[in-house]
Protein backbone atom coordinates (compact mmCIF):
# COMPACT_ATOMS: atom_id res chain seq x y z
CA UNK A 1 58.87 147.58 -128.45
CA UNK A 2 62.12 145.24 -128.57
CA UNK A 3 61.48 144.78 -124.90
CA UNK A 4 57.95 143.46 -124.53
CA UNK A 5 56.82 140.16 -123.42
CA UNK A 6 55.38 137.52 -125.36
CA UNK A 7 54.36 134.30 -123.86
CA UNK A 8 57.11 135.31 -121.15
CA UNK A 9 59.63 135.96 -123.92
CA UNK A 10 61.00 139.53 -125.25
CA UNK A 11 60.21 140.31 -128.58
CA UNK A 12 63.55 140.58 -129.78
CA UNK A 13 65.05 137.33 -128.87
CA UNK A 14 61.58 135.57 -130.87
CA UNK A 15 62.27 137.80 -133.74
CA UNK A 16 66.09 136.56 -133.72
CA UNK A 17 64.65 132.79 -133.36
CA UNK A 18 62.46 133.25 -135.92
CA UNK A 19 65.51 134.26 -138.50
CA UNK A 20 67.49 131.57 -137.24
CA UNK A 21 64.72 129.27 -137.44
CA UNK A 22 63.85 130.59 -141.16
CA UNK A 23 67.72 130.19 -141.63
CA UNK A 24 68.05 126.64 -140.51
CA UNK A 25 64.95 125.81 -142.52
CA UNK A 26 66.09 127.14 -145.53
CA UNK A 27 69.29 124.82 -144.92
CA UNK A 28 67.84 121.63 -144.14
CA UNK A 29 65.39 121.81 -146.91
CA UNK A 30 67.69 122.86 -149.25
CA UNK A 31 70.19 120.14 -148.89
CA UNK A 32 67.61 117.30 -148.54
CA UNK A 33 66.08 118.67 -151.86
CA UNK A 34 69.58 119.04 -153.46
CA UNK A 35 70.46 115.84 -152.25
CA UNK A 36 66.93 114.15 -153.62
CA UNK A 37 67.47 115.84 -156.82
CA UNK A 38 71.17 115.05 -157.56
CA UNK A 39 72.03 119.16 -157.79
CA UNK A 40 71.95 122.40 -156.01
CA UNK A 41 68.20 123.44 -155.48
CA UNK A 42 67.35 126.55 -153.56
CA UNK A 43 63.91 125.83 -151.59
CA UNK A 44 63.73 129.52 -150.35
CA UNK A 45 61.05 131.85 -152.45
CA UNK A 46 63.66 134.22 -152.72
CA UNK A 47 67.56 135.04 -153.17
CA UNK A 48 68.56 135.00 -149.88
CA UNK A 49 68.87 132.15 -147.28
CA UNK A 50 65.51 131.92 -145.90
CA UNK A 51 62.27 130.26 -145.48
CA UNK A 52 59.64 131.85 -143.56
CA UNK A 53 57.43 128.97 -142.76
CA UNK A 54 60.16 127.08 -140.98
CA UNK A 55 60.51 130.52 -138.36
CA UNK A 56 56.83 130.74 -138.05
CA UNK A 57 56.63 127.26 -137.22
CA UNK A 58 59.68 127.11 -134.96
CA UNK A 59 58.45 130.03 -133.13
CA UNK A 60 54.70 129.86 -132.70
CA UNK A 61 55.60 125.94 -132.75
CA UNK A 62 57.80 126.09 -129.34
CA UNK A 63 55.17 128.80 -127.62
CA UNK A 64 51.97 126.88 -128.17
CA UNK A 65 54.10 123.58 -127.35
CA UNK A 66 56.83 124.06 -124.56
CA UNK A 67 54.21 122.70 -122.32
CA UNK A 68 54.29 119.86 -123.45
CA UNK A 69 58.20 119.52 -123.04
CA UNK A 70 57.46 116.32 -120.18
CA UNK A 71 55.00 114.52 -122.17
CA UNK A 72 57.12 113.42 -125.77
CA UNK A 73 53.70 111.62 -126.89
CA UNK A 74 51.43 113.98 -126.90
CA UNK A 75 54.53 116.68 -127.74
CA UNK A 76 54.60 114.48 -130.81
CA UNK A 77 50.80 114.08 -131.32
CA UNK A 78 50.06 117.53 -131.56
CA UNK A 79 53.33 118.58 -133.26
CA UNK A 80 52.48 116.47 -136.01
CA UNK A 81 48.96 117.75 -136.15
CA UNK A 82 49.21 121.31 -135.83
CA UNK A 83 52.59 121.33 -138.09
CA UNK A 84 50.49 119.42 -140.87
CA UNK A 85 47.39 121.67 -140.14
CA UNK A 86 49.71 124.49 -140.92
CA UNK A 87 51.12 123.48 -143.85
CA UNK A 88 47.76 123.01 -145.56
CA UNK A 89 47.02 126.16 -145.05
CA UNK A 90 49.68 127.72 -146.24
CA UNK A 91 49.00 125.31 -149.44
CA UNK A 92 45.63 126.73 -149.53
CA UNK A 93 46.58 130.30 -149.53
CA UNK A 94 49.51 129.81 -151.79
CA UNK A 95 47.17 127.95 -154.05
CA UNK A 96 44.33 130.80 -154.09
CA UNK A 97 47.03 133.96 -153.99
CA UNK A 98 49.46 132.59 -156.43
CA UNK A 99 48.28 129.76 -157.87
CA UNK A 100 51.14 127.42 -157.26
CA UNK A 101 52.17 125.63 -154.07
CA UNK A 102 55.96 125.31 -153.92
CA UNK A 103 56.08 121.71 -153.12
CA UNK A 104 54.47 118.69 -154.56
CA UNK A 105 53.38 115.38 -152.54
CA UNK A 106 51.51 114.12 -155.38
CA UNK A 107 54.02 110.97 -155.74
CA UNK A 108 54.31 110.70 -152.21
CA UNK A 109 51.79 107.97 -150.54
CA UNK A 110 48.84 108.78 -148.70
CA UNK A 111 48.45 112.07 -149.79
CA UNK A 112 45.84 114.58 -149.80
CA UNK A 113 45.82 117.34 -152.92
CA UNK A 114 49.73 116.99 -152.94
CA UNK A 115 49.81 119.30 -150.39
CA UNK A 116 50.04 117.16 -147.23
CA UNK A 117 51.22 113.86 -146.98
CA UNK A 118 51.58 110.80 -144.25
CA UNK A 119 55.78 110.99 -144.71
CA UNK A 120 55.92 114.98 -143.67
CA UNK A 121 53.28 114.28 -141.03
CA UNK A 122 55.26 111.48 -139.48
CA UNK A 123 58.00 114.35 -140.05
CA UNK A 124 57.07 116.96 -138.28
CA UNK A 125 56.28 115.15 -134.89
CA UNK A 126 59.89 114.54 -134.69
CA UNK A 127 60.83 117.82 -135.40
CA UNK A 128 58.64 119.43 -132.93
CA UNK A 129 60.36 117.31 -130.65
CA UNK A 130 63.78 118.62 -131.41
CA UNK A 131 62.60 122.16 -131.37
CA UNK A 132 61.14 121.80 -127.74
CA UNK A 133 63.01 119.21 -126.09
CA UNK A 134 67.04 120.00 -127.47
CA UNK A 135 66.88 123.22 -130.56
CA UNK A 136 64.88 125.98 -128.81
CA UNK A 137 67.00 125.86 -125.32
CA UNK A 138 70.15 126.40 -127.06
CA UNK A 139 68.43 129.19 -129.49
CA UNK A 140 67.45 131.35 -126.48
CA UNK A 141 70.83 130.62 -124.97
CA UNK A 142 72.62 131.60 -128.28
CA UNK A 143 70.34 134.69 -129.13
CA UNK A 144 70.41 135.74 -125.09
CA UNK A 145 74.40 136.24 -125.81
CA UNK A 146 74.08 139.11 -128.30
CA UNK A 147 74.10 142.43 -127.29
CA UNK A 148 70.93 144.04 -126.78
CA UNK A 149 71.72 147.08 -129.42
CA UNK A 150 73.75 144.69 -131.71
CA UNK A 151 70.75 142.31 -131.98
CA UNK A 152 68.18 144.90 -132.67
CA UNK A 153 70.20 146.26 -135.73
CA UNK A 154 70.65 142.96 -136.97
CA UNK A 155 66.91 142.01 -136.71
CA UNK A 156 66.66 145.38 -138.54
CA UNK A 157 68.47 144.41 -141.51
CA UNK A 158 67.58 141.15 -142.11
CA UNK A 159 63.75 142.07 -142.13
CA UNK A 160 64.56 145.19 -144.33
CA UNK A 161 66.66 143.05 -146.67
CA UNK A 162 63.84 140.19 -146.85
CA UNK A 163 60.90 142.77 -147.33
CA UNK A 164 62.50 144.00 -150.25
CA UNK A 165 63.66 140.46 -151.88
CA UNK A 166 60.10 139.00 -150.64
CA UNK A 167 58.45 142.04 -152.27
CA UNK A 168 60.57 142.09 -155.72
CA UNK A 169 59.86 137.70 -155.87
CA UNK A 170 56.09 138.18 -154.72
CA UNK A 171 55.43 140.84 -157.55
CA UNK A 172 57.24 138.39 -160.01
CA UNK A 173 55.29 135.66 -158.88
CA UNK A 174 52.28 137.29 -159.30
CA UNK A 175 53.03 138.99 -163.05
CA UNK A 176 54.69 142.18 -162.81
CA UNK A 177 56.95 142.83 -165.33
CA UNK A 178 59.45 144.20 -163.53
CA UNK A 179 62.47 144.81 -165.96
CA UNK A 180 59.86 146.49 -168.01
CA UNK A 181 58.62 148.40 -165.17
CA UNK A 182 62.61 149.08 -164.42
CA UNK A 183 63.15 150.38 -167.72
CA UNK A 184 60.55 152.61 -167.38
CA UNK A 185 62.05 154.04 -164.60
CA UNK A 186 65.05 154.37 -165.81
CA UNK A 187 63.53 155.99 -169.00
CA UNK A 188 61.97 159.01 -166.75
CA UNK A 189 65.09 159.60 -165.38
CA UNK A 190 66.98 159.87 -168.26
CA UNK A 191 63.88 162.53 -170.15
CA UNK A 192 64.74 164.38 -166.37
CA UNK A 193 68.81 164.76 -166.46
CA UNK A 194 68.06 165.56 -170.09
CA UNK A 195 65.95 168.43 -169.22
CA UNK A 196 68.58 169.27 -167.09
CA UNK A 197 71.92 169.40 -169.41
């Protein structure tokens, strides 16, 4: 599985860009928000360091646009386009599922629904520039270093630990009451050891 090709890529070394990409997101977003806010603020949906959208779109961004590596224009163009397009979406279906969208553009000029703006669209053609042209070279070349067997682990663990912090924020998000549903666990466990003693 680890092995196969996408795009001309092996699975495993898109998996690890898409962590580091989700990493560096989570990084850059957090410190331009904490800096734009005057204090620490934490743009990932859950505990750990990590912000999905920014792997998906790092990823998926550098397959559909590596061709593009010669022409910077229409690199840009359609970086800007497609990472905008994207980002509605994700809006959308945050907005339907959850009925919230994690970030607000209302204030921000040319805006449409607060969920895309002009400023991030202007943005994100840079940054699909950085991700094709200079970031994603140097990913491959950092990922390609790892050890087959160490990688694989560590791709492992990091989805297992973000399933299960995804999963107990997602259930919060949508209204579980989880302590309740926690003390109710730890309630039927209790009526079993004291069957037992």
């Amino acid at each position: 599985m680890w092995t196969r090709e996408i795009f001309g890529t092996e699975l495993i070394y898109l998996v690890e860009c898409f962590i580091l990409y989700s990493f560096i997101g989570w990084v850059v977003e957090s410190l331009y928000m904490s800096f734009c806010n005057r204090k620490w603020t934490n743009r990932g949906f859950t505990f750990g360091p990590f912000c999905p959208i920014y792997g998906f779109g790092g990823v998926v961004g550098y397959i559909v646009m590596h061709p593009l590596s010669g022409h910077l224009v229409w690199l840009y163009l359609i970086g800007a386009f497609l990472a905008t397009t994207f980002e509605y979406l994700v809006g959308i279906l945050m907005q339907k599922t959850l009925h919230e969208v994690w970030w607000d553009y209302n204030e921000k000029p040319f805006n449409y629904k607060g969920i895309i703006c002009l400023e991030s669209t202007i943005a994100w053609g840079f940054y699909a520039i950085i991700i094709v042209k200079f970031l994603n070279g140097r990913m491959m070349n950092l990922v390609s270093r790892v050890p087959f067997n160490i990688g694989r682990r560590l791709c492992w663990c990091v989805i297992f630990v973000y399933f299960v912090d995804f999963t107990y924020h997602l259930l919060q998000a949508l209204g579980y009451d989880l302590k309740a549903k926690r003390e109710k666990v730890k309630d039927i466990y209790r009526d079993f050891r004291a069957r037992w003693n």
